[in-house]
N, C-alpha and C. Protein backbone atom coordinates (compact mmCIF):
# COMPACT_ATOMS: atom_id res chain seq x y z
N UNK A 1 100.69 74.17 117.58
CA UNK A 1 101.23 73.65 116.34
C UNK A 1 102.32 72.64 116.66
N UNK A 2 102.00 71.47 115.78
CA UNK A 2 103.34 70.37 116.52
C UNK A 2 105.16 70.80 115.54
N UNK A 3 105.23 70.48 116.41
CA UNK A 3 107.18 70.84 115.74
C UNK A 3 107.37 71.92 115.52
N UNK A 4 106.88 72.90 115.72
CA UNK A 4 107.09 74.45 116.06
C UNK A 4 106.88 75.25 117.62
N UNK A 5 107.86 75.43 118.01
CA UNK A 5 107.93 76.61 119.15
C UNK A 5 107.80 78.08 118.94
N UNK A 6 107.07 78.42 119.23
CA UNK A 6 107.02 80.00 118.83
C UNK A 6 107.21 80.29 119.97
N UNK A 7 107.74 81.75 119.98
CA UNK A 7 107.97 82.54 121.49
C UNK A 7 106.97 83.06 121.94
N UNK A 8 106.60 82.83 123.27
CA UNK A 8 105.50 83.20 124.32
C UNK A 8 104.94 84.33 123.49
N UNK A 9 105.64 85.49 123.67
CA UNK A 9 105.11 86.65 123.39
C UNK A 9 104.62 86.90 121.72
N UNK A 10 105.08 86.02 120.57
CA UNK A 10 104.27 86.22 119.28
C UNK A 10 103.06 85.08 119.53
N UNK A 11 103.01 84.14 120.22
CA UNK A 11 102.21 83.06 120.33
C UNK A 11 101.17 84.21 121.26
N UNK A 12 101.14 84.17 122.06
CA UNK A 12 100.50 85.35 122.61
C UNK A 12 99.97 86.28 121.60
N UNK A 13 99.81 87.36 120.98
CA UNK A 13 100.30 88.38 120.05
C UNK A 13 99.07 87.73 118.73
N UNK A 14 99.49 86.12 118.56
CA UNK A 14 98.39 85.53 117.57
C UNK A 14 97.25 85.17 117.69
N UNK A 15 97.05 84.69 119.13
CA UNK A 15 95.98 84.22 119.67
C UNK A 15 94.90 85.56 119.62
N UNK A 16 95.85 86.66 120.18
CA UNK A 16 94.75 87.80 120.60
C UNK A 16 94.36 88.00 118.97
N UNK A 17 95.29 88.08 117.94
CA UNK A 17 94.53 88.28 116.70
C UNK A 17 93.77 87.39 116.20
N UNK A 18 93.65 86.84 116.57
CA UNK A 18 92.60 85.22 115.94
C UNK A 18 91.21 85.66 117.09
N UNK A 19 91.60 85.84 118.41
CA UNK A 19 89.78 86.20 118.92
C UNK A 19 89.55 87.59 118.80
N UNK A 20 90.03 88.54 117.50
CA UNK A 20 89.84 89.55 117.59
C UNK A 20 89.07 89.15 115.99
N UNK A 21 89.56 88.31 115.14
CA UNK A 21 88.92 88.24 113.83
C UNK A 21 87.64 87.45 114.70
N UNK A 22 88.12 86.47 115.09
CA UNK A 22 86.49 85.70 115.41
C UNK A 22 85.59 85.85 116.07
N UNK A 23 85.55 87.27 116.31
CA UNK A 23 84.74 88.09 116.86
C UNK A 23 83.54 88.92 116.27
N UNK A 24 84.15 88.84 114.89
CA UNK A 24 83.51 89.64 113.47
C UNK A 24 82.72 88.98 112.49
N UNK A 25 81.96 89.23 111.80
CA UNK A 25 81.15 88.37 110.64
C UNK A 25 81.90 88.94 109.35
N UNK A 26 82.48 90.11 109.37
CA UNK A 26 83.44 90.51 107.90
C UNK A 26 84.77 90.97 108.06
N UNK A 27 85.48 90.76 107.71
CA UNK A 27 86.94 90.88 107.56
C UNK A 27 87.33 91.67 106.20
N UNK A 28 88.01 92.76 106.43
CA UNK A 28 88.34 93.38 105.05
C UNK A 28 90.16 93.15 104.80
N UNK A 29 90.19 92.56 103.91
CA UNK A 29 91.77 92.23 103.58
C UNK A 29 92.05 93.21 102.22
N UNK A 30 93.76 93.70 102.82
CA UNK A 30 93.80 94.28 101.79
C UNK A 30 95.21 93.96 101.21
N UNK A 31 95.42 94.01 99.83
CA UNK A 31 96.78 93.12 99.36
C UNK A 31 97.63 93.88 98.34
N UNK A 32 98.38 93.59 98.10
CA UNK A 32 99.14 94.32 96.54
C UNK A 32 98.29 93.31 95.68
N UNK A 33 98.38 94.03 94.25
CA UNK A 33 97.66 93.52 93.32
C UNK A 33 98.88 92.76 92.09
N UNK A 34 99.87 91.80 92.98
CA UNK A 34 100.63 90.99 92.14
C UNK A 34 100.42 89.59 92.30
N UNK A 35 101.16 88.76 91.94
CA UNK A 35 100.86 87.46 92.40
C UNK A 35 100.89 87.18 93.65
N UNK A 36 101.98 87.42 94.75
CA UNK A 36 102.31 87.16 95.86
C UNK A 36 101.36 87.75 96.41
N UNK A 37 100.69 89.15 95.99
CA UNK A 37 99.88 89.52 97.11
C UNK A 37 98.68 89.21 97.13
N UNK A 38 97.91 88.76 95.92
CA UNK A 38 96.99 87.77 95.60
C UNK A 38 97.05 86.72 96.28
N UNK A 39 98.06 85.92 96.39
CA UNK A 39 98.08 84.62 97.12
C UNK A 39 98.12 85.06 98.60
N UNK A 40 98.65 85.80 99.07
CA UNK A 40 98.17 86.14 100.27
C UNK A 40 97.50 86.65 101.39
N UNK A 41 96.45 87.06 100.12
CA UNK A 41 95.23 87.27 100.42
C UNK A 41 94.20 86.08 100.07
N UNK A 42 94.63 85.50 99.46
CA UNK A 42 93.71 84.26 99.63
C UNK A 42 93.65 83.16 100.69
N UNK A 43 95.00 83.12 100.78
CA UNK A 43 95.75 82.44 102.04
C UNK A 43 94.78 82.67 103.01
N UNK A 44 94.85 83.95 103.67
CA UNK A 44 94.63 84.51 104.66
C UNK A 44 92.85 84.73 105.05
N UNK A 45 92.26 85.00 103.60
CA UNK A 45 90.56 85.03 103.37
C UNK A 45 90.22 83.17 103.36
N UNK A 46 90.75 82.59 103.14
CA UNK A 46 90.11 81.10 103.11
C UNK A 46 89.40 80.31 104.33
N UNK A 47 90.14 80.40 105.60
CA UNK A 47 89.91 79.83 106.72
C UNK A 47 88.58 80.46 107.19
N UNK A 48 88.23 82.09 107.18
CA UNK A 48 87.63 83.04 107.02
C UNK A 48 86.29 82.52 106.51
N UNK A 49 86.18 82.24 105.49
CA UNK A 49 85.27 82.09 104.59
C UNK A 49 84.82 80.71 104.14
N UNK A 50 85.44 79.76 105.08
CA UNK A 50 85.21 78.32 105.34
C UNK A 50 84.62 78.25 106.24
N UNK A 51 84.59 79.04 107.07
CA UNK A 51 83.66 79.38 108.32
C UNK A 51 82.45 80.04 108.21
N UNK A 52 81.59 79.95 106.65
CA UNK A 52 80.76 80.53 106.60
C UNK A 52 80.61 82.38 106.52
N UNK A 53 81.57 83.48 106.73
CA UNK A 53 81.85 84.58 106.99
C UNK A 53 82.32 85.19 105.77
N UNK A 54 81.99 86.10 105.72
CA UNK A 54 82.16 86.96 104.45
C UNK A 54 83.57 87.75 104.86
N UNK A 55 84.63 87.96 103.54
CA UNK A 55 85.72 88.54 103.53
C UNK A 55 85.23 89.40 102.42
N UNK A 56 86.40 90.47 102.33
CA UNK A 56 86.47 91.08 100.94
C UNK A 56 87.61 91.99 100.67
């Protein structure tokens, strides 16, 4: 990411969660049922599901 440093060890930490989702054809997200948690579950299901892959 440009203009952001993240520390080794969360940069680390993300990567392994990113080839641990893209490893899967479904992803189950789960959210509070307010606005914020709505949006962050959409947030989070979009990239997901732009990729052809089913969330829910």
């Amino acid at each position: 990411m440009e203009g952001f440093d993240l520390p080794s060890k969360l940069l680390s930490a993300l990567r392994a969660a990113a080839d641990t989702v893209r490893g899967h054809d479904f992803i189950q997200c789960y959210s509070h049922f307010d606005a914020d948690g709505i949006t962050a579950a959409a947030i989070i299901s979009r990239p997901y599901s732009a990729k052809g892959r089913s969330s829910a």
